[in-house]
N, C-alpha and C. Protein backbone atom coordinates (compact mmCIF):
# COMPACT_ATOMS: atom_id res chain seq x y z
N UNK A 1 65.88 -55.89 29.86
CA UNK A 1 65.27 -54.94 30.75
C UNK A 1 64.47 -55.69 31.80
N UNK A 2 64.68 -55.59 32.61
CA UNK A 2 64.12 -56.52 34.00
C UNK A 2 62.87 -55.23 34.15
N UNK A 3 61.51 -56.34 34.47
CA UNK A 3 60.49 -55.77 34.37
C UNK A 3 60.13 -56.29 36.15
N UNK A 4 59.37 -55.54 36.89
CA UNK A 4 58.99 -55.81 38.11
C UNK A 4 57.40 -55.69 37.94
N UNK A 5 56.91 -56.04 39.15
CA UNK A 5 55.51 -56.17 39.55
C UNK A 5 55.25 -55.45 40.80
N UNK A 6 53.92 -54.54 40.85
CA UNK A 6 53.71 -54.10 42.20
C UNK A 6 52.80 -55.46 42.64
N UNK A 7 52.06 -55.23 44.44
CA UNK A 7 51.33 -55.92 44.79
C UNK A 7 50.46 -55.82 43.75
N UNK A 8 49.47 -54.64 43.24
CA UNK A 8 48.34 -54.94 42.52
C UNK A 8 48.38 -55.36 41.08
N UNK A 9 49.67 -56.06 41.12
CA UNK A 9 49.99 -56.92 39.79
C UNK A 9 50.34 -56.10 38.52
N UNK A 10 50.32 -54.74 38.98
CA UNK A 10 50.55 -53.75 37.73
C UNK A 10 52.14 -53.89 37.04
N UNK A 11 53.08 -54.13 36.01
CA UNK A 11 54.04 -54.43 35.40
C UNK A 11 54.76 -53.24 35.51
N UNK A 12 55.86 -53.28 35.93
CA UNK A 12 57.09 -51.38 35.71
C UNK A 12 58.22 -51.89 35.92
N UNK A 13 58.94 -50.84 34.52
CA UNK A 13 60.20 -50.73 34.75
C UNK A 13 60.80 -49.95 35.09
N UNK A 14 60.20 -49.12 36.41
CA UNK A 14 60.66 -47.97 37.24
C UNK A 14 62.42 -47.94 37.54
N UNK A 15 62.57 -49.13 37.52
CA UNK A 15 63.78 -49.02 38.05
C UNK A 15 65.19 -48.82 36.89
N UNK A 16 64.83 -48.98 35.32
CA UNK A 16 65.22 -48.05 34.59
C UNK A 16 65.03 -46.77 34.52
N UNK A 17 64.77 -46.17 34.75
CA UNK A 17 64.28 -44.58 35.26
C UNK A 17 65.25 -44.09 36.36
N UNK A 18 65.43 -44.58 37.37
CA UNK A 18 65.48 -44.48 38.80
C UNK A 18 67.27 -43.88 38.04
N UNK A 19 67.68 -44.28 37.52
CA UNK A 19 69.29 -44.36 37.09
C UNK A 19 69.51 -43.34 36.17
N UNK A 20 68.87 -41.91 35.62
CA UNK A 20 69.12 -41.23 35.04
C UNK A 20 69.21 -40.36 35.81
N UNK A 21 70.16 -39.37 35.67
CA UNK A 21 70.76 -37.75 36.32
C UNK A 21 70.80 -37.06 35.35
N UNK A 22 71.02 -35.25 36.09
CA UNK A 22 70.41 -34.48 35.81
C UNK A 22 71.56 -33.90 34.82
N UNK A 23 72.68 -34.68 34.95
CA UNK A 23 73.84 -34.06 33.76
C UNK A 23 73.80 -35.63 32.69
N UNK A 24 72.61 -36.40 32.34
CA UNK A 24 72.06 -36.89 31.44
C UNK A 24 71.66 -36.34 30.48
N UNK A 25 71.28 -35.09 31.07
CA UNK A 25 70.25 -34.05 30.12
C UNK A 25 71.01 -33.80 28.67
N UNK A 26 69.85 -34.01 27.98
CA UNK A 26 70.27 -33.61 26.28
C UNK A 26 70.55 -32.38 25.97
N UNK A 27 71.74 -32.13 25.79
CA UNK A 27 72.20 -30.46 25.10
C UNK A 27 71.01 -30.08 23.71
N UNK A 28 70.08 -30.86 23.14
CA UNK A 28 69.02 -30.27 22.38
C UNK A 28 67.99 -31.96 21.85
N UNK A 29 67.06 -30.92 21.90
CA UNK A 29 66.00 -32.34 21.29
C UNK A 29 66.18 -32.21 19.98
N UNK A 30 66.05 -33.86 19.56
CA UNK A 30 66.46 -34.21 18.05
C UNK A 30 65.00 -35.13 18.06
N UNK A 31 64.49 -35.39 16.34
CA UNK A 31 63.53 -36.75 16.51
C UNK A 31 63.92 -37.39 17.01
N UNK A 32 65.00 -38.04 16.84
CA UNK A 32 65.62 -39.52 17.15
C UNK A 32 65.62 -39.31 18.40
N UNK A 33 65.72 -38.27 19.11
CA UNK A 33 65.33 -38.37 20.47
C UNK A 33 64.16 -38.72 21.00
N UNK A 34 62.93 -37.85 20.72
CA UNK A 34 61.62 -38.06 20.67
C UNK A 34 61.53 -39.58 20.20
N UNK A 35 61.56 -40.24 19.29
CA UNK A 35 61.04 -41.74 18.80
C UNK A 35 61.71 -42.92 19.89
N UNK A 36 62.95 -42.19 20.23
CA UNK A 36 63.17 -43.97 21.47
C UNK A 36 62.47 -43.51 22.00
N UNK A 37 62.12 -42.03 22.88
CA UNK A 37 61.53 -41.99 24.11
C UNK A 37 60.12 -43.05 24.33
N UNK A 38 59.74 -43.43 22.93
CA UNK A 38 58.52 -43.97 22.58
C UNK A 38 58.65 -45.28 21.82
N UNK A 39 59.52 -45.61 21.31
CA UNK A 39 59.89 -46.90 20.55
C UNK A 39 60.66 -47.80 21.37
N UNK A 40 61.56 -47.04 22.33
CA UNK A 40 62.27 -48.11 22.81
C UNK A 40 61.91 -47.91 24.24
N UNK A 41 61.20 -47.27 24.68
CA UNK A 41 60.68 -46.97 25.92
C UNK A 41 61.95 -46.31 27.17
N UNK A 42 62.78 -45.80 26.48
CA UNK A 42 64.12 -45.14 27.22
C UNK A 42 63.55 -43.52 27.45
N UNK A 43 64.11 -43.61 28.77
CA UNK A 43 63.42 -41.93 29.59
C UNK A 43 64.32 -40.76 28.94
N UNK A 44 63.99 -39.76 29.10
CA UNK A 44 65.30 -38.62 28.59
C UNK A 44 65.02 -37.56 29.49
N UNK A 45 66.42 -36.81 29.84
CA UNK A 45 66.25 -36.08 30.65
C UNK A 45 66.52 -34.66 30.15
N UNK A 46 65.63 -33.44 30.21
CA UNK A 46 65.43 -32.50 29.55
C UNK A 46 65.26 -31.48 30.49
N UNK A 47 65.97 -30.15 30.19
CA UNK A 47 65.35 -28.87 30.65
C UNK A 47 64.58 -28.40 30.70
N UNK A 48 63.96 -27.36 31.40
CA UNK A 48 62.29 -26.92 31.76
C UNK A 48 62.13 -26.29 30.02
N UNK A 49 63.08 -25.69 29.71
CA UNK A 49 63.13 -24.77 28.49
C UNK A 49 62.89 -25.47 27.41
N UNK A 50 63.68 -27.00 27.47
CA UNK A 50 63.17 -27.55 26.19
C UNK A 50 62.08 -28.53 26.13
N UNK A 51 61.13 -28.43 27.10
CA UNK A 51 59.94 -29.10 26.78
C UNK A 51 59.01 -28.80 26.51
N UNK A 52 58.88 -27.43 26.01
CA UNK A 52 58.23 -26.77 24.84
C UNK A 52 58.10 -27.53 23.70
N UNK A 53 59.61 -28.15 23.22
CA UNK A 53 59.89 -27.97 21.70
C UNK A 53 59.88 -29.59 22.10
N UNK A 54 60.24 -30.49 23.15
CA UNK A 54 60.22 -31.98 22.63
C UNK A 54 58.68 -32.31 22.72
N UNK A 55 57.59 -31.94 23.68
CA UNK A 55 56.20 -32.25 22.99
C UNK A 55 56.09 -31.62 21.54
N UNK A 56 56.13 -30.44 21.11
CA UNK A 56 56.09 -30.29 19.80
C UNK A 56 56.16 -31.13 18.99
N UNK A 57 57.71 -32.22 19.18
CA UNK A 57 58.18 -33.11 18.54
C UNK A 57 57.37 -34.28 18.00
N UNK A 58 56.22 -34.59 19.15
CA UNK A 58 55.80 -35.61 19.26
C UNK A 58 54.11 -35.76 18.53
N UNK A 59 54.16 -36.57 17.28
CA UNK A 59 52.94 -36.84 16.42
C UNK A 59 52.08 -37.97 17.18
């Protein structure tokens, strides 16, 4: 994962992000969804409807 730098030295990997679309979107949240979003630091792309239930997800 290629990590970049802004000027104020702050670290991002924005540009993994930048590459997800909107027919990415998960047909339903699972844990295993929820835990990379946070373990492996991979974005997910979700409906207005199901982000009710993926914060829920999240301990």
């Amino acid at each position: 994962m290629p990590m970049h730098a802004c000027s104020d030295g702050t670290v991002h990997n924005f540009d993994n992000y930048m590459n997800i679309r909107a027919v990415d979107m998960l047909p339903a949240i699972q844990a295993d969804s929820v835990n990379a979003v946070f373990t492996q630091e991979l974005g997910v792309v979700i409906g207005e409807t199901q982000l009710e239930d993926f914060l829920s997800q999240i301990s």
